[in-house]
PDB file of N, CA and C in Angstrom:
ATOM      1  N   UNK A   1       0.847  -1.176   0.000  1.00  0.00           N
ATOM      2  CA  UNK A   1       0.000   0.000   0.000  1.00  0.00           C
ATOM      3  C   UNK A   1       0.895   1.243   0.000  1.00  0.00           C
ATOM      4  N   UNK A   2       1.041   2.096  -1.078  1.00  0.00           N
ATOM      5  CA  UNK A   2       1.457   3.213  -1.195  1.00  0.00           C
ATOM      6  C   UNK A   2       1.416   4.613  -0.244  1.00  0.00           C
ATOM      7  N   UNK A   3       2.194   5.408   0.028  1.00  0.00           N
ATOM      8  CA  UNK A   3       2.025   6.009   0.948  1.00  0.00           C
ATOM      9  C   UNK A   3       1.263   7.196   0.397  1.00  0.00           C
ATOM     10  N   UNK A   4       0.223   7.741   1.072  1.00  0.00           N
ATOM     11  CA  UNK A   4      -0.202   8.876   0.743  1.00  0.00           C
ATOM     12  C   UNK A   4      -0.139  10.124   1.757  1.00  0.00           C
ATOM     13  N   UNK A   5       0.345   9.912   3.087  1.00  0.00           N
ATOM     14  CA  UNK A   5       0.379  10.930   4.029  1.00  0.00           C
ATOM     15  C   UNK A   5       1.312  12.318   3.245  1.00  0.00           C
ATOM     16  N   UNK A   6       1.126  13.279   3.367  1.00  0.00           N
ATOM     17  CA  UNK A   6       1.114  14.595   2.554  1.00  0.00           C
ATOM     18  C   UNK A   6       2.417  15.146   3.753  1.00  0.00           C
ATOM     19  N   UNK A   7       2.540  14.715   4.680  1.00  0.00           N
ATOM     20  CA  UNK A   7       3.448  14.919   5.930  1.00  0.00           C
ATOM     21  C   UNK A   7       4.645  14.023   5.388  1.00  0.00           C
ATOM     22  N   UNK A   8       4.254  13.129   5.169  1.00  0.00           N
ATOM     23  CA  UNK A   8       5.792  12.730   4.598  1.00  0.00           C
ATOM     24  C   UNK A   8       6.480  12.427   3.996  1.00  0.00           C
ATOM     25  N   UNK A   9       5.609  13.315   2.667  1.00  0.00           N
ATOM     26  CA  UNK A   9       6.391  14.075   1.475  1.00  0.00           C
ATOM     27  C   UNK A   9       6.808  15.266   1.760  1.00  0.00           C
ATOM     28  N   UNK A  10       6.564  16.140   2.711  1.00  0.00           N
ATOM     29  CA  UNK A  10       7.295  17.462   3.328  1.00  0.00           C
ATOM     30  C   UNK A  10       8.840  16.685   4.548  1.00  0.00           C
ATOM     31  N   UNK A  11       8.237  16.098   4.844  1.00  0.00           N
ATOM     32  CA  UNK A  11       9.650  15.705   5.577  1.00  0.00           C
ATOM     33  C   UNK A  11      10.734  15.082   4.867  1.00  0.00           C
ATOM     34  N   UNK A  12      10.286  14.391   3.198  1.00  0.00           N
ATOM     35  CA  UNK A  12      11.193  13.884   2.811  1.00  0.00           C
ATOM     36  C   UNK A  12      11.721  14.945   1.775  1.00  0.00           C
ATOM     37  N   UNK A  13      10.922  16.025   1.296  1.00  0.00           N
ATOM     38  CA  UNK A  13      12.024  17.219   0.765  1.00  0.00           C
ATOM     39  C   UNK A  13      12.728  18.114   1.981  1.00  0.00           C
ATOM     40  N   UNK A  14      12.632  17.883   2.884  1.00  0.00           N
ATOM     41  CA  UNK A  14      13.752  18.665   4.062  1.00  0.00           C
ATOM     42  C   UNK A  14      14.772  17.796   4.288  1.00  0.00           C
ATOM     43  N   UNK A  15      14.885  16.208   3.875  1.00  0.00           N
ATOM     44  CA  UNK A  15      16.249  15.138   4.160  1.00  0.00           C
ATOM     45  C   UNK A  15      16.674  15.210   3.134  1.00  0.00           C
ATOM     46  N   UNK A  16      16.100  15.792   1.791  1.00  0.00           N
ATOM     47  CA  UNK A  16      16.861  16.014   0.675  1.00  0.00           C
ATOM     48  C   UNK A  16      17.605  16.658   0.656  1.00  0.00           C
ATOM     49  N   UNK A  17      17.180  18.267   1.151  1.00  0.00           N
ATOM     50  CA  UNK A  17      17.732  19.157   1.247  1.00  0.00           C
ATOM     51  C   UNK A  17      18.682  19.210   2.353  1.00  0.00           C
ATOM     52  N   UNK A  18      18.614  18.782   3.414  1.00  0.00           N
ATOM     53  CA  UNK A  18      19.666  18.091   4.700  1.00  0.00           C
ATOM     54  C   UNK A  18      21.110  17.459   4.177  1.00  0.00           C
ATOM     55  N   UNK A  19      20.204  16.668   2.886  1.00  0.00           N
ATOM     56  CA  UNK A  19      21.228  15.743   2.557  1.00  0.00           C
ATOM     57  C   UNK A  19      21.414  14.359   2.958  1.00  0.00           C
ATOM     58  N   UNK A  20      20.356  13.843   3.468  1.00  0.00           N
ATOM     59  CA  UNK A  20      20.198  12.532   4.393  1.00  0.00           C
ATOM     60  C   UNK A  20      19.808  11.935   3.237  1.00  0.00           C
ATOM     61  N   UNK A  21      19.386  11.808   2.112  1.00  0.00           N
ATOM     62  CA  UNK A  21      19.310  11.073   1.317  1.00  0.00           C
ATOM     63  C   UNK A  21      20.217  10.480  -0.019  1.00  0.00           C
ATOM     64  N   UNK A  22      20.251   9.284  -0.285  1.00  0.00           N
ATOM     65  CA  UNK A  22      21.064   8.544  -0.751  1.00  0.00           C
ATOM     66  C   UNK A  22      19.790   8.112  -2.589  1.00  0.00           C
ATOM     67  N   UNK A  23      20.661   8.510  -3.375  1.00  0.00           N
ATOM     68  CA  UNK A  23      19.591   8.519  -4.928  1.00  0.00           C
ATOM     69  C   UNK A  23      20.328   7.958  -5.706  1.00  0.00           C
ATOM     70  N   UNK A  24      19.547   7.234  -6.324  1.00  0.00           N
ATOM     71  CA  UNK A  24      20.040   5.940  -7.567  1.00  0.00           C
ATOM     72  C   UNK A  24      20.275   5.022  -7.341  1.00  0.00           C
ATOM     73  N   UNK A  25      19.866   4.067  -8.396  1.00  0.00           N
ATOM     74  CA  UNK A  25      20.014   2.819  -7.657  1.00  0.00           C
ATOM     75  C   UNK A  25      21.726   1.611  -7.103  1.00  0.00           C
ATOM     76  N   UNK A  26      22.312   2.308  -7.698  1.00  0.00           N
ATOM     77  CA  UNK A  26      23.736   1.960  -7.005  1.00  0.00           C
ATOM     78  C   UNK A  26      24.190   2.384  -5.905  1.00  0.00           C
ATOM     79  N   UNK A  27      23.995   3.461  -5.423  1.00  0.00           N
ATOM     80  CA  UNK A  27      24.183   4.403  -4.354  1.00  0.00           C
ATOM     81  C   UNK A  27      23.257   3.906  -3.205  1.00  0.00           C
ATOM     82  N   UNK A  28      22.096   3.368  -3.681  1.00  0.00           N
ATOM     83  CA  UNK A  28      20.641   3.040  -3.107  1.00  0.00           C
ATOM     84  C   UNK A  28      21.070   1.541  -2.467  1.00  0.00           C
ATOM     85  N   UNK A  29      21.342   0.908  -3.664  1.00  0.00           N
ATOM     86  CA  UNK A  29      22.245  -0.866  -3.148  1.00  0.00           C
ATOM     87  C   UNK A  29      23.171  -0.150  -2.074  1.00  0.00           C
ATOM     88  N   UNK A  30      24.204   0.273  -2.425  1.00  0.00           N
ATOM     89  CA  UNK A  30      25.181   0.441  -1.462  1.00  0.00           C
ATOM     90  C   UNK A  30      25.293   0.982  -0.050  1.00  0.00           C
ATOM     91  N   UNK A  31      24.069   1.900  -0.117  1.00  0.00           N
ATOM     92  CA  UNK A  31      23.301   2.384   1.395  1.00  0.00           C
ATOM     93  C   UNK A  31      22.807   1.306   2.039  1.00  0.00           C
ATOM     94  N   UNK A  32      22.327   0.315   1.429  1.00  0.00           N
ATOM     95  CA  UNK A  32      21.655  -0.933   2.449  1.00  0.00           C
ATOM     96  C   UNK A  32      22.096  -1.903   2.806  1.00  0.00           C
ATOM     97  N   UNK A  33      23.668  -2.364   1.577  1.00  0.00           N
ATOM     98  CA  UNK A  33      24.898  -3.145   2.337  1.00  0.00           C
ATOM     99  C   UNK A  33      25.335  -2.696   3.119  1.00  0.00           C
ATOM    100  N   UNK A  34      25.789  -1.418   3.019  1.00  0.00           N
ATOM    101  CA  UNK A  34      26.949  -0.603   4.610  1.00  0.00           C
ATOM    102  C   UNK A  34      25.804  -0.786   5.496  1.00  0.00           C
ATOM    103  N   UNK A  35      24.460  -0.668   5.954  1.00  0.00           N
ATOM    104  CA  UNK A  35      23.385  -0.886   7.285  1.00  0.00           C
ATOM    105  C   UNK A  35      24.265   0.902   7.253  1.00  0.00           C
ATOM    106  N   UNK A  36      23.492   1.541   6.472  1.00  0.00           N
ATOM    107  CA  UNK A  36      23.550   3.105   6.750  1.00  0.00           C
ATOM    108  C   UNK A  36      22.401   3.328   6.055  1.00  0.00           C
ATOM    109  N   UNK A  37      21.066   2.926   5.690  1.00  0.00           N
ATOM    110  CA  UNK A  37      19.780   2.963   5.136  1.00  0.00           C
ATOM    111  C   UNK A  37      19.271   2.704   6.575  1.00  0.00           C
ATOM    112  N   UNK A  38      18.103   3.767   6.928  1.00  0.00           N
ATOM    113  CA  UNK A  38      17.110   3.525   8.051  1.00  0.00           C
ATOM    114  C   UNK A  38      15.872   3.238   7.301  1.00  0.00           C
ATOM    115  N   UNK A  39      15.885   3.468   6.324  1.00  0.00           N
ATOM    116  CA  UNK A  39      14.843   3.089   5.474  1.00  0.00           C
ATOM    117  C   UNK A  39      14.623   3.119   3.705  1.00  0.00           C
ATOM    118  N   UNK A  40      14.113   2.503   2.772  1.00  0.00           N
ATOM    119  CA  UNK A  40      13.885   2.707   1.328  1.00  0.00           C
ATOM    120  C   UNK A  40      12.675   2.669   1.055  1.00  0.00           C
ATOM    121  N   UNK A  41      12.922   4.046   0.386  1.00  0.00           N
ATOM    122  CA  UNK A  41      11.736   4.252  -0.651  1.00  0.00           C
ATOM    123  C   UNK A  41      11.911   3.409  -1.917  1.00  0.00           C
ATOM    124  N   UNK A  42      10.811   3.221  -2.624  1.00  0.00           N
ATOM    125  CA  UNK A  42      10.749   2.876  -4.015  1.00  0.00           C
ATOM    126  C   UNK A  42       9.475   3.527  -4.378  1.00  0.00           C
ATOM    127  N   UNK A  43       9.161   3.817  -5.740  1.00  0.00           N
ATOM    128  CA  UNK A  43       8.172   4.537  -6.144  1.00  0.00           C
ATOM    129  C   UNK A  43       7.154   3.078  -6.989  1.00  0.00           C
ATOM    130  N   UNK A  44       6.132   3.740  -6.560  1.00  0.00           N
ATOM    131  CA  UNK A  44       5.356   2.982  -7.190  1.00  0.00           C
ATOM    132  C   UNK A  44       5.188   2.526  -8.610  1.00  0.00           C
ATOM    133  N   UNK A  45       5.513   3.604  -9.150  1.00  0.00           N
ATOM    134  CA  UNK A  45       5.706   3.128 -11.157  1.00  0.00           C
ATOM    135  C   UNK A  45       7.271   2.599 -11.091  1.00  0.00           C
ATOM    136  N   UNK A  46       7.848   2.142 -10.267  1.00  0.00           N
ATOM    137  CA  UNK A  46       9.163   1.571 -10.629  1.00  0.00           C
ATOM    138  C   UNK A  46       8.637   0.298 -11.584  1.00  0.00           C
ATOM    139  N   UNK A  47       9.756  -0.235 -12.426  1.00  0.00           N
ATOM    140  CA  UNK A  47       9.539  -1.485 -13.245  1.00  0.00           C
ATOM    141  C   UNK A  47       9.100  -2.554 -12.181  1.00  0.00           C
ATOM    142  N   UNK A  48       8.793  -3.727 -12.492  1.00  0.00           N
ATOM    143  CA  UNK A  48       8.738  -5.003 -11.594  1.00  0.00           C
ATOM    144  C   UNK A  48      10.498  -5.465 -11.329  1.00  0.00           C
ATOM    145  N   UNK A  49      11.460  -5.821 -12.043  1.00  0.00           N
ATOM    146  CA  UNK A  49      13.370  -5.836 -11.974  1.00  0.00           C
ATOM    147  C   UNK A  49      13.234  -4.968 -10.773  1.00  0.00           C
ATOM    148  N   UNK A  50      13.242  -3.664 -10.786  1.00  0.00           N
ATOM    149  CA  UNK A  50      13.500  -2.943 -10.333  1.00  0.00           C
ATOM    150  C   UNK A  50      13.342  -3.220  -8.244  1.00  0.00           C
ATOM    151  N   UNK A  51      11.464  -3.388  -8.608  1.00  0.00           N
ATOM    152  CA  UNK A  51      11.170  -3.721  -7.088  1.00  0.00           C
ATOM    153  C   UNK A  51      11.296  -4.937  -6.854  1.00  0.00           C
ATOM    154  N   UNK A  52      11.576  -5.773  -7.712  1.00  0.00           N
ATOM    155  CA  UNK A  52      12.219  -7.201  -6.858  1.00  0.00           C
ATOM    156  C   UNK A  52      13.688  -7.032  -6.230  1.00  0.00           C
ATOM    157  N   UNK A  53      14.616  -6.524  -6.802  1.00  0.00           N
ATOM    158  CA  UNK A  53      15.869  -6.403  -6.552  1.00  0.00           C
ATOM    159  C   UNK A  53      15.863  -5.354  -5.414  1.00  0.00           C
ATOM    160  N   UNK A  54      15.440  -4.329  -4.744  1.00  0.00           N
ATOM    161  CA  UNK A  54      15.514  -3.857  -3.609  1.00  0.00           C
ATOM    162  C   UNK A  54      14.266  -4.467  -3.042  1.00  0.00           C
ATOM    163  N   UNK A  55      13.369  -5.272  -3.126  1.00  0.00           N
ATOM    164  CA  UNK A  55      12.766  -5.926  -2.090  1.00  0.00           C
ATOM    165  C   UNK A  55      13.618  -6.998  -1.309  1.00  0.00           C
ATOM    166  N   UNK A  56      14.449  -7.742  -2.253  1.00  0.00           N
ATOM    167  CA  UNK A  56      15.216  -9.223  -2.584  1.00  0.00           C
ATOM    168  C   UNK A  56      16.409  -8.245  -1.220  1.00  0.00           C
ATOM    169  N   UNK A  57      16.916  -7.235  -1.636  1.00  0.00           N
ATOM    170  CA  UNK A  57      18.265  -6.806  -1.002  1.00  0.00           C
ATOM    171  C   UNK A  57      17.933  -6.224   0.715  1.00  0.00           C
ATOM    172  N   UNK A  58      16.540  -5.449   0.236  1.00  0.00           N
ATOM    173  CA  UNK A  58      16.230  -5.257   1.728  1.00  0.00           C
ATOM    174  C   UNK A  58      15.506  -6.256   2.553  1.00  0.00           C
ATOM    175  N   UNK A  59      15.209  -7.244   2.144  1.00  0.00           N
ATOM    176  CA  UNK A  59      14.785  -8.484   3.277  1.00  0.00           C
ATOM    177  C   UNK A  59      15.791  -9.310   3.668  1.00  0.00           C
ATOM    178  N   UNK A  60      17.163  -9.127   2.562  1.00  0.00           N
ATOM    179  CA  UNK A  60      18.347  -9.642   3.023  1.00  0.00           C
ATOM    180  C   UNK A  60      19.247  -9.242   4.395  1.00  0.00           C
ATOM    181  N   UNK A  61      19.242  -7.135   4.065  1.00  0.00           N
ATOM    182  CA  UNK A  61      19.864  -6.907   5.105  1.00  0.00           C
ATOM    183  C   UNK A  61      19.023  -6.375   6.683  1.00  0.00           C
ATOM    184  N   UNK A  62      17.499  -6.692   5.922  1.00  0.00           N
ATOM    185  CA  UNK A  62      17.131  -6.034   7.383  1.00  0.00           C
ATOM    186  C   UNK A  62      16.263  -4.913   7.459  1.00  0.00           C
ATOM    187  N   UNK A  63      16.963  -4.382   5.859  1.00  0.00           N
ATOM    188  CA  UNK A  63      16.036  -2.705   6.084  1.00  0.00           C
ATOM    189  C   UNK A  63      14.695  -2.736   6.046  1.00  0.00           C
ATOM    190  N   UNK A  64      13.787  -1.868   6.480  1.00  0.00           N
ATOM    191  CA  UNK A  64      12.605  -1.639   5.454  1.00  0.00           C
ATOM    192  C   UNK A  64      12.246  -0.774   4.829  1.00  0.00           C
ATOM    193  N   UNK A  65      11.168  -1.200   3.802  1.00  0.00           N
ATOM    194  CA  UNK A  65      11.118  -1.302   2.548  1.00  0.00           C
ATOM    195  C   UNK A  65       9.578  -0.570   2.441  1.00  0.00           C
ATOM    196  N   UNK A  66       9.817   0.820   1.730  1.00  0.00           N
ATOM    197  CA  UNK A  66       8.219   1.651   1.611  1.00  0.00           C
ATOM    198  C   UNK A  66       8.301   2.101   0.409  1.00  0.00           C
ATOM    199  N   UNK A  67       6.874   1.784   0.051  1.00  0.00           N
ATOM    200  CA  UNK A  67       6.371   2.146  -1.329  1.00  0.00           C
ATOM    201  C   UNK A  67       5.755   3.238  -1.703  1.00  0.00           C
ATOM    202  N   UNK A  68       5.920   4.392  -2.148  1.00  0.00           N
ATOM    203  CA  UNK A  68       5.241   5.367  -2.297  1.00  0.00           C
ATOM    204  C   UNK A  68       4.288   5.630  -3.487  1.00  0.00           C
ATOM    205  N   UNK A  69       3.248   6.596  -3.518  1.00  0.00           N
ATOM    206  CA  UNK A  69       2.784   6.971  -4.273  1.00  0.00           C
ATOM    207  C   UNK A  69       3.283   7.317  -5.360  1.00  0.00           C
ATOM    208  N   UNK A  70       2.723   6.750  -6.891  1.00  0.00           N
ATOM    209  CA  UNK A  70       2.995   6.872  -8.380  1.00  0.00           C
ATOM    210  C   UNK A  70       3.908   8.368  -8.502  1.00  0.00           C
ATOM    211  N   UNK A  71       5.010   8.436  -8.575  1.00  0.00           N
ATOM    212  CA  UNK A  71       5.850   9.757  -9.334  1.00  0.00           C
ATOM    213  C   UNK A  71       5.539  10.740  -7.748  1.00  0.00           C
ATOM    214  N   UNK A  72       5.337  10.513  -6.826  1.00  0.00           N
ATOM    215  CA  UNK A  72       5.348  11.378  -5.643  1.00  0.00           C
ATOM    216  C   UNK A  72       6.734  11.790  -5.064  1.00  0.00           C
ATOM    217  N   UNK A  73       7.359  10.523  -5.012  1.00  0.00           N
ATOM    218  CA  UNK A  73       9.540  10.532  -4.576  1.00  0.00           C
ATOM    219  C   UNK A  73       9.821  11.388  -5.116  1.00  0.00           C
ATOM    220  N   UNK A  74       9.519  11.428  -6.756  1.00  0.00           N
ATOM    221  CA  UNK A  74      10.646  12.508  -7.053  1.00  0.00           C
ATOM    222  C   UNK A  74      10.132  14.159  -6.916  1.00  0.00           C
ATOM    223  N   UNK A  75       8.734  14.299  -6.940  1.00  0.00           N
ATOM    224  CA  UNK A  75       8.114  15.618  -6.737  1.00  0.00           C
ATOM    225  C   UNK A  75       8.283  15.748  -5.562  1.00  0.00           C
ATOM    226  N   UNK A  76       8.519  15.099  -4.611  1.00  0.00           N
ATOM    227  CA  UNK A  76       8.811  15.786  -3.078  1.00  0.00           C
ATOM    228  C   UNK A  76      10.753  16.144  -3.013  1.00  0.00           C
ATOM    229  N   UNK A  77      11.321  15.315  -3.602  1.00  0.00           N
ATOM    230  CA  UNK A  77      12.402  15.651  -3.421  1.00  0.00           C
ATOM    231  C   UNK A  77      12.860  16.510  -4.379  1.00  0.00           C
ATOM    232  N   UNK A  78      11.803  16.929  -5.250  1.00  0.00           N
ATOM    233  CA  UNK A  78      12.410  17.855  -6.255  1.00  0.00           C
ATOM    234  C   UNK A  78      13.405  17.648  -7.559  1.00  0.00           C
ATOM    235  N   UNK A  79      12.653  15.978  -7.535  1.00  0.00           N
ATOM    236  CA  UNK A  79      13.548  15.564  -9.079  1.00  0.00           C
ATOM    237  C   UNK A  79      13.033  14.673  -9.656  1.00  0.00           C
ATOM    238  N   UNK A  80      11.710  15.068 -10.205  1.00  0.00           N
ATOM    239  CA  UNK A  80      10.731  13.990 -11.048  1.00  0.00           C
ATOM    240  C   UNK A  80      11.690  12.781 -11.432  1.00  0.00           C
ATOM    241  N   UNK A  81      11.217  11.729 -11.363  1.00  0.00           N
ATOM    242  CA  UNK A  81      11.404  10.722 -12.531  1.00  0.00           C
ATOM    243  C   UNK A  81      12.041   9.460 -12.056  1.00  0.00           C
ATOM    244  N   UNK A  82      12.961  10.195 -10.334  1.00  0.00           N
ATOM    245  CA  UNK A  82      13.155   9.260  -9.245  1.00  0.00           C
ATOM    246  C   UNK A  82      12.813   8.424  -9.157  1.00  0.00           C
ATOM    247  N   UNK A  83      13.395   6.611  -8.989  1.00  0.00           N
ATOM    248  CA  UNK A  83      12.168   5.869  -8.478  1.00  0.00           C
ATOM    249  C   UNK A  83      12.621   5.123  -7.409  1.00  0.00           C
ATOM    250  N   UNK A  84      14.086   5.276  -6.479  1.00  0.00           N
ATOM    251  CA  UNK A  84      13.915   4.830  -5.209  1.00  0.00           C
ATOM    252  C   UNK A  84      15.085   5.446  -4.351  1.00  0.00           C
ATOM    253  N   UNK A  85      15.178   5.650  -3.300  1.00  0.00           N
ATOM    254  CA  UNK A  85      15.411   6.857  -2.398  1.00  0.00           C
ATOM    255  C   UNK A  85      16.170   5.778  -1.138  1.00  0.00           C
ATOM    256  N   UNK A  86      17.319   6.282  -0.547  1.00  0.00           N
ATOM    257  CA  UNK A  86      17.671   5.519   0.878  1.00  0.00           C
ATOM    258  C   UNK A  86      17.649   6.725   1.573  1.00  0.00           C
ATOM    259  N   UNK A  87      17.062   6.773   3.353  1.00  0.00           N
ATOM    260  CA  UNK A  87      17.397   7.708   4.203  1.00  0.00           C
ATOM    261  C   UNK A  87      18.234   7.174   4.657  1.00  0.00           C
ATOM    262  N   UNK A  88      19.438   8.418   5.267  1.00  0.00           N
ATOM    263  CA  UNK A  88      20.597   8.074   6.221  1.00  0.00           C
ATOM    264  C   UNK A  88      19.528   7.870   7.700  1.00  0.00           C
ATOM    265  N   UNK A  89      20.182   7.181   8.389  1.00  0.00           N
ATOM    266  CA  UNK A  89      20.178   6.868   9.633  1.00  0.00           C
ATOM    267  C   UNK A  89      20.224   8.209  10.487  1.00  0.00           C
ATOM    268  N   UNK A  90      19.301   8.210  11.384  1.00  0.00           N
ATOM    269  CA  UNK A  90      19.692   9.490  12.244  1.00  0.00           C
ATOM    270  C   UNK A  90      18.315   9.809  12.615  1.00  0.00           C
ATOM    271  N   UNK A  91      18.088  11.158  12.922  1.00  0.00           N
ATOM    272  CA  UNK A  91      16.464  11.493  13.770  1.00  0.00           C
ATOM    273  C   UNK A  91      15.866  12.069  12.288  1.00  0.00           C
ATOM    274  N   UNK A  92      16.161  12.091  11.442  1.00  0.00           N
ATOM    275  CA  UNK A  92      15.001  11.992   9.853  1.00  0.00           C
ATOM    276  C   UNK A  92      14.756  11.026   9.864  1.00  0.00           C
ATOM    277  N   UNK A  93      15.694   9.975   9.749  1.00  0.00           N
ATOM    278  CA  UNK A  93      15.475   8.591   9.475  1.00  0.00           C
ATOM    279  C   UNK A  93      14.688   8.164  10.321  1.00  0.00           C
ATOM    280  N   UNK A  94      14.554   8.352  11.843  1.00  0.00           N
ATOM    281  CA  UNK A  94      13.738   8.021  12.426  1.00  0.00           C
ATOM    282  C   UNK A  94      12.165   8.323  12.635  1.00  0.00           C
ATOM    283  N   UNK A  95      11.920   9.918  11.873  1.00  0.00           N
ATOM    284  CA  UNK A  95      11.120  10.553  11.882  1.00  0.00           C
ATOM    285  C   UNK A  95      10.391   9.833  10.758  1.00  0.00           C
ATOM    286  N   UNK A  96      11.190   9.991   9.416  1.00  0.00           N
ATOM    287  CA  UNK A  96      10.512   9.482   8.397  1.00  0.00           C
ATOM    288  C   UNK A  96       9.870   7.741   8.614  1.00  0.00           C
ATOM    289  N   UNK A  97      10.980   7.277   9.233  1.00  0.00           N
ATOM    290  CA  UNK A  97      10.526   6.141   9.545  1.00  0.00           C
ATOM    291  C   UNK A  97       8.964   5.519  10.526  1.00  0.00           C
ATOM    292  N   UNK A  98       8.918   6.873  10.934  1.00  0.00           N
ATOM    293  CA  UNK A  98       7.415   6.737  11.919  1.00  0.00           C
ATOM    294  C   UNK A  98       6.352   7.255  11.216  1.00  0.00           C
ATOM    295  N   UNK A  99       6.621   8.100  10.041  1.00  0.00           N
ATOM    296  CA  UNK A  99       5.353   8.812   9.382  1.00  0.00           C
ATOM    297  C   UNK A  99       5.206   7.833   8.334  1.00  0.00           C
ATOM    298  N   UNK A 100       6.023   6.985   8.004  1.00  0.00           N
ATOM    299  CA  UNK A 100       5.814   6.032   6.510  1.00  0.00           C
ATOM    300  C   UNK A 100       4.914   4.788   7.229  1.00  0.00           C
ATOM    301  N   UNK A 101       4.899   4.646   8.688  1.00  0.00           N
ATOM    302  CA  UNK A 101       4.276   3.094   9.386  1.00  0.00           C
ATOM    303  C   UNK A 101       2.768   3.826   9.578  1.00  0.00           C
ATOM    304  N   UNK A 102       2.547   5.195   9.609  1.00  0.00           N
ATOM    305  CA  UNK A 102       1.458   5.508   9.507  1.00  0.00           C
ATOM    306  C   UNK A 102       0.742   5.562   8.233  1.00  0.00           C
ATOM    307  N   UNK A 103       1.281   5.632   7.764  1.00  0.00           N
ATOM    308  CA  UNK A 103       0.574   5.158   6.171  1.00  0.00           C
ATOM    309  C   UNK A 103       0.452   6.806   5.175  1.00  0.00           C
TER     310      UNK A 103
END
């Protein structure tokens, strides 16, 4: 179920802008091997490849794993076309991490 809370698409363009976020999908893998991902986004229009391979990687290391609303990732972070996002670890990560379990 996709996220639609409107709260935390404002909190996730302030970790952009912070810099707590980790974009593309190599950068995105590599945030969730080091256990420096508190959490991943993926966007909902991602391919099916796409969300198997960070579903497959984050049930491996632990992280979890949130799905957002169709083309919403990249309009909150201010770069259409985005389709999956790592937060750094820390009190965003934790923040974001409590507004994404609310749905």
């Amino acid at each position: 179920m996709p996220i639609e809370c409107d709260a935390f698409y404002s909190m996730l363009g302030i970790a952009m802008r912070a810099g707590a976020l980790t974009l593309g999908s190599d950068g995105v893998h590599s945030a969730i091997a080091s256990g420096g991902a508190a959490l991943v986004l993926l966007d909902a229009a991602a391919s099916d490849n796409t969300k198997k391979k960070f579903r497959d990687a984050c049930a491996f290391y632990g992280t979890p794993l949130f799905e957002t609303a169709p083309d919403r990732l990249g309009y909150a972070i201010g770069k259409p076309g985005r389709v999956c996002a790592a937060v750094a670890k820390g009190s965003l990560g934790d923040k974001l991490h409590a507004l994404a379990q609310q749905g």
